[in-house]
Protein backbone atom coordinates (compact mmCIF):
# COMPACT_ATOMS: atom_id res chain seq x y z
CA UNK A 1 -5.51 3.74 -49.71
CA UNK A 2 -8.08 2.63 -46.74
CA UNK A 3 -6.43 -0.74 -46.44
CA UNK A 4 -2.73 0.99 -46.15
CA UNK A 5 -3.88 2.90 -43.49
CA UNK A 6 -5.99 -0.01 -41.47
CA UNK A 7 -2.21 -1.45 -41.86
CA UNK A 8 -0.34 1.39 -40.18
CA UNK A 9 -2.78 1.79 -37.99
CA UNK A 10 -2.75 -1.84 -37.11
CA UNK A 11 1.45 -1.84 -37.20
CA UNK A 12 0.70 1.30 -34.46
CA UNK A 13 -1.12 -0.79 -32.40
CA UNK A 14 0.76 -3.78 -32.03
CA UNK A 15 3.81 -1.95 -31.28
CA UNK A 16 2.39 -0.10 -28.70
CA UNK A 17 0.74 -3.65 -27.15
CA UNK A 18 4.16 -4.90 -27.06
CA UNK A 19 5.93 -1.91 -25.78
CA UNK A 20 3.32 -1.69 -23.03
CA UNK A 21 3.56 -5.79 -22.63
CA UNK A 22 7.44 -5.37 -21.89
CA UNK A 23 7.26 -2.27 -19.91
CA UNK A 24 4.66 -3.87 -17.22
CA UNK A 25 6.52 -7.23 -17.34
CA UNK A 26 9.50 -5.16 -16.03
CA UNK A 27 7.40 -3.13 -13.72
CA UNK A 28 5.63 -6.54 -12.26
CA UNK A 29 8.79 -8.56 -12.14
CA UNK A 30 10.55 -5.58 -10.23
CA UNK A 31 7.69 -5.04 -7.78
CA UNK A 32 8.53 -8.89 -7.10
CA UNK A 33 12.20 -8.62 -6.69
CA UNK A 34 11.78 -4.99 -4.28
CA UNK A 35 8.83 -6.42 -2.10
CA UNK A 36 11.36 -10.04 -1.22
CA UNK A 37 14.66 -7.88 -1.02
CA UNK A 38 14.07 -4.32 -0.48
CA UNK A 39 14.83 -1.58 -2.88
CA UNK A 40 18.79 -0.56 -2.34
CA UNK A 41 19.78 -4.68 -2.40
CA UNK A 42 18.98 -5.07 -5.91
CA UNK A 43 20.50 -3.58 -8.64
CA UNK A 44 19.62 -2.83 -12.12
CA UNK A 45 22.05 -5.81 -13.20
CA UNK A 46 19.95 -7.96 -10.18
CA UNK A 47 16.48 -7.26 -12.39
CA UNK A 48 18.14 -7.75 -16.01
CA UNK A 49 19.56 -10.86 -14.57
CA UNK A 50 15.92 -12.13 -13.62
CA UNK A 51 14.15 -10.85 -16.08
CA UNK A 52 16.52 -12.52 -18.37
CA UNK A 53 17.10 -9.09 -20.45
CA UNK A 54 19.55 -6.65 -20.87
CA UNK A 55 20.32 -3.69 -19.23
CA UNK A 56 19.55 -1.33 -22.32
CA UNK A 57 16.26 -3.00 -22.61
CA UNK A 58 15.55 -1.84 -18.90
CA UNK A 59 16.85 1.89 -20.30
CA UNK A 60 14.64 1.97 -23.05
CA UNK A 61 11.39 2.17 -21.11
CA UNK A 62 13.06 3.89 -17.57
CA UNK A 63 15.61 6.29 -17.62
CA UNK A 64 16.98 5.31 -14.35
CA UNK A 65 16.54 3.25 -11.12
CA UNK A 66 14.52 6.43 -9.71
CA UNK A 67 11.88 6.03 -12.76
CA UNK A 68 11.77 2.29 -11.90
CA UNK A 69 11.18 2.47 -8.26
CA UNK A 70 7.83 5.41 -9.15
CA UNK A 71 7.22 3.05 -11.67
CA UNK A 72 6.24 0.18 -9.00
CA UNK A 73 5.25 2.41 -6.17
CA UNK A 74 2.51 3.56 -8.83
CA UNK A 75 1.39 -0.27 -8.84
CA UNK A 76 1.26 -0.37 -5.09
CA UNK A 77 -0.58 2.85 -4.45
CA UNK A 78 -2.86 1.96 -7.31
CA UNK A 79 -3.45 -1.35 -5.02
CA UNK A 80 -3.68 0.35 -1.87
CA UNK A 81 -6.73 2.77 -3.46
CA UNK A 82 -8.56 -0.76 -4.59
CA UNK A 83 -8.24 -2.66 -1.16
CA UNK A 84 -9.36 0.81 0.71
CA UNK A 85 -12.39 1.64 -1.42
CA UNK A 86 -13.02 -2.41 -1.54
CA UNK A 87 -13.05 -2.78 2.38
CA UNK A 88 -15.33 0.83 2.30
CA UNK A 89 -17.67 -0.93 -0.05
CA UNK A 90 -17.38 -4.33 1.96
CA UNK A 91 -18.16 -3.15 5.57
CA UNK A 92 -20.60 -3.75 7.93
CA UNK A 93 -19.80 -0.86 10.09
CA UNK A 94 -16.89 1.50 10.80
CA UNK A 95 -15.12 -0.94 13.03
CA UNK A 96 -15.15 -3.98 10.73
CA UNK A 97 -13.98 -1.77 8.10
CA UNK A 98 -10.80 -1.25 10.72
CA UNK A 99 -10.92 -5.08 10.80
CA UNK A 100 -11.22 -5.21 6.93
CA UNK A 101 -8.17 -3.17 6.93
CA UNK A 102 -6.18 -5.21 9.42
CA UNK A 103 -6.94 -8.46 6.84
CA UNK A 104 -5.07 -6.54 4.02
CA UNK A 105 -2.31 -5.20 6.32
CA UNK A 106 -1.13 -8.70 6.87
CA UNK A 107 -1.52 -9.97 3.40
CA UNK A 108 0.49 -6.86 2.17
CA UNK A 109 3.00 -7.44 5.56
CA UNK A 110 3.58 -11.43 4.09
CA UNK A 111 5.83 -10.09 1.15
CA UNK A 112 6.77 -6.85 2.42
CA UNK A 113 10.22 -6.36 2.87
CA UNK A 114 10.33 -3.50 5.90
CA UNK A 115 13.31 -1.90 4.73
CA UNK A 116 11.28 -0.39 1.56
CA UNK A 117 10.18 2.31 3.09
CA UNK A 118 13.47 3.17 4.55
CA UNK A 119 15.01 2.88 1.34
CA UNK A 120 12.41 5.04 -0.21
CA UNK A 121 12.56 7.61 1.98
CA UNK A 122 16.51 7.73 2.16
CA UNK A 123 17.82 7.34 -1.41
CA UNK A 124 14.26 7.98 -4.00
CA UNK A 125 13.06 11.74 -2.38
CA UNK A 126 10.60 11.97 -5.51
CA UNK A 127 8.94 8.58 -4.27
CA UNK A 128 8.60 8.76 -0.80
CA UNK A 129 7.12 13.10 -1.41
CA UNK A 130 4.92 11.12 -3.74
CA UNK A 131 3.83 8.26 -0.66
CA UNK A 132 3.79 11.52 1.53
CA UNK A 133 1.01 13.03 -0.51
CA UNK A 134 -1.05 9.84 -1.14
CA UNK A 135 -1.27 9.34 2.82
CA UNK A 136 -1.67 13.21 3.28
CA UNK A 137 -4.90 12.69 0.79
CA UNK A 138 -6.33 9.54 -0.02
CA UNK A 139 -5.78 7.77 3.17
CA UNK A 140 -6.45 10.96 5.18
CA UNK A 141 -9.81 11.12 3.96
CA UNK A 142 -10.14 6.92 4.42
CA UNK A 143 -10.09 7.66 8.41
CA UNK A 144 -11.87 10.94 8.54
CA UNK A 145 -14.87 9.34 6.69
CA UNK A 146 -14.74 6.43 8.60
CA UNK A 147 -14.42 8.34 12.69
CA UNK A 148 -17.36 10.53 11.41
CA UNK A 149 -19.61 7.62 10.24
CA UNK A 150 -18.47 5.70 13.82
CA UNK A 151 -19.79 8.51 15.52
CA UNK A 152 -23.04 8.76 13.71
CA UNK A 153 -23.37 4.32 14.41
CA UNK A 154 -22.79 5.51 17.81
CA UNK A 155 -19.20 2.52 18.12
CA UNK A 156 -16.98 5.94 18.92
CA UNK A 157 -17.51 8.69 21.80
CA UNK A 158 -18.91 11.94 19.74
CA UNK A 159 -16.18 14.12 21.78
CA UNK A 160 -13.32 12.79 19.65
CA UNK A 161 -11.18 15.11 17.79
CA UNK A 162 -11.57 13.76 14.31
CA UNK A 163 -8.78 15.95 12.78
CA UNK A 164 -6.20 15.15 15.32
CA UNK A 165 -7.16 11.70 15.72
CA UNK A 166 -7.12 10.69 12.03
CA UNK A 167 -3.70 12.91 11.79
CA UNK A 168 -2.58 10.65 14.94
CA UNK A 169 -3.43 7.27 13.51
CA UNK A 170 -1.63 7.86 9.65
CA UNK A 171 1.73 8.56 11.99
CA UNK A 172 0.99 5.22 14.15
CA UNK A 173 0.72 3.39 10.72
CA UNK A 174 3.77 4.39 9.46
CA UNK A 175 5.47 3.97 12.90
CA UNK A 176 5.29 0.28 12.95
CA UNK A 177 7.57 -0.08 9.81
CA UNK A 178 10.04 1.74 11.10
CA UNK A 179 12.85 -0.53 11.29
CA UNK A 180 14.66 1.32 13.66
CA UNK A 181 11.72 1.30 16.13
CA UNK A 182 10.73 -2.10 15.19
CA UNK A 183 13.44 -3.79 14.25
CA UNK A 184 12.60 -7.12 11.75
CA UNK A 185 14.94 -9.58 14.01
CA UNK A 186 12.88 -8.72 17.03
CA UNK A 187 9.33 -7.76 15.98
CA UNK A 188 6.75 -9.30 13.72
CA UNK A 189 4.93 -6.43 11.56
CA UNK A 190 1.59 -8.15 11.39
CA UNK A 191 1.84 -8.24 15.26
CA UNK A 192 2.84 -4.36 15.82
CA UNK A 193 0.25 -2.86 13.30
CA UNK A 194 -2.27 -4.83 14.65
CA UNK A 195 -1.52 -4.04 18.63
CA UNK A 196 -1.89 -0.44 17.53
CA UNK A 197 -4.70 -0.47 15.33
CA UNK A 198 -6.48 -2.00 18.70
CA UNK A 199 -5.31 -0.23 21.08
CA UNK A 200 -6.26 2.72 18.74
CA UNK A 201 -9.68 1.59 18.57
CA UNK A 202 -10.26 0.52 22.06
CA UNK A 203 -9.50 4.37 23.08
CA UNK A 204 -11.87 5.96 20.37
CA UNK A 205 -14.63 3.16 21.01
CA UNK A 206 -18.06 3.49 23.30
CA UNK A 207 -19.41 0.45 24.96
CA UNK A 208 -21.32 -0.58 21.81
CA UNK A 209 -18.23 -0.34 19.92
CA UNK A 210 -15.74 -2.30 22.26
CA UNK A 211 -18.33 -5.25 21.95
CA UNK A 212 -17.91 -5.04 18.05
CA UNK A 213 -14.42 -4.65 18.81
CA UNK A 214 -15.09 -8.01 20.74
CA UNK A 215 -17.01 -9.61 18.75
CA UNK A 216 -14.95 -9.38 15.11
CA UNK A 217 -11.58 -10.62 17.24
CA UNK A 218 -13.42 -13.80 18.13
CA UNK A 219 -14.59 -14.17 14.93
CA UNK A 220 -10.80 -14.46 13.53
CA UNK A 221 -9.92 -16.29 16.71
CA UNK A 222 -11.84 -19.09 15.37
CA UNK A 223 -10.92 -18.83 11.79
């Protein structure tokens, strides 16, 4: 009786492993496809195609396009939350954690297709109110925590508005991949996100920060 169970048990198992196997291989292979083309450019056929699997395959883990795009904005956000508590762990100070930032802005920007948040926002509501929140939250609190501990290192001026400031700098981010703004046959987004992280920090910084500043632009001049 033991061993028949230790058998279902074990059946239970490797069907799950397998389910979850095909299900992330979809989710990972997608994430691929969105990030080179954007989201509303590939279809459901586009993904079966590539992933060499059919269409009711696809169904059988997400009931529509919708679940599939949450399903890879969940890996991205998931990244995000790593790289942001990484560079928090990593820093030397407030400002190089701005820099630290910057260095997985442009690693992120080399596959990013720009029209993925524009797709999100226009045609998966449920995604981008879930993007809305995680910025609202997580990466709210990322820039709060770091203008209060640049205060106390004495790189910003103590007479900043932290609240408005960190409010002002989450819209800034999200400005430069606007594609109507900064349109993708005109601007680089590596370029634009890093002008405005800058000029963001020049205006916050004291005269011990703007050497930091300084200092950590050289340093990737010469890398």
């Amino acid at each position: 009786m033991e061993t028949i169970f230790k058998l279902k048990v074990s059946l239970v198992l490797r069907l799950y492993l397998f389910y979850m196997d095909t299900k992330e291989r979809i989710i990972s292979q997608t994430y691929d496809l969105f990030m080179r083309y954007g989201i509303r450019s590939v279809s459901m056929d586009d993904i079966a195609y590539h992933l060499a699997i059919s269409k009711k395959t696809i169904y059988q883990y997400f009931a529509d396009k919708d679940a599939l795009v949450e399903g890879v904005l969940d890996i991205e956000l998931k990244r995000n939350y790593e790289d942001c508590e990484s560079n928090k762990k990593n820093k030397q100070n407030s400002i190089h954690e701005f820099f630290l930032s910057m260095d997985t802005m442009k690693e992120m920007f080399k596959q990013l297709n720009p029209t993925i948040v524009h797709d999100i926002q226009k045609y998966h509501p449920n995604c981008f109110k879930k993007i809305h929140q995680h910025k609202e939250n997580f990466f709210y609190n990322i820039i709060k925590d770091n203008l209060e501990l640049g205060i106390k290192e004495g790189l910003y001026r103590p007479e900043i508005n932290i609240d408005i400031l960190t409010k002002f700098h989450l819209e800034t981010f999200f400005i430069a991949t606007n594609s109507e703004i900064f349109p993708v046959s005109k601007y680089n987004l590596t370029i634009v996100s890093q002008e405005i992280l800058e000029n963001f920090l020049y205006g916050i910084a004291t005269i011990k920060g703007i050497k930091k500043i300084e200092h950590y632009k050289q340093e990737r001049q010469k890398q």
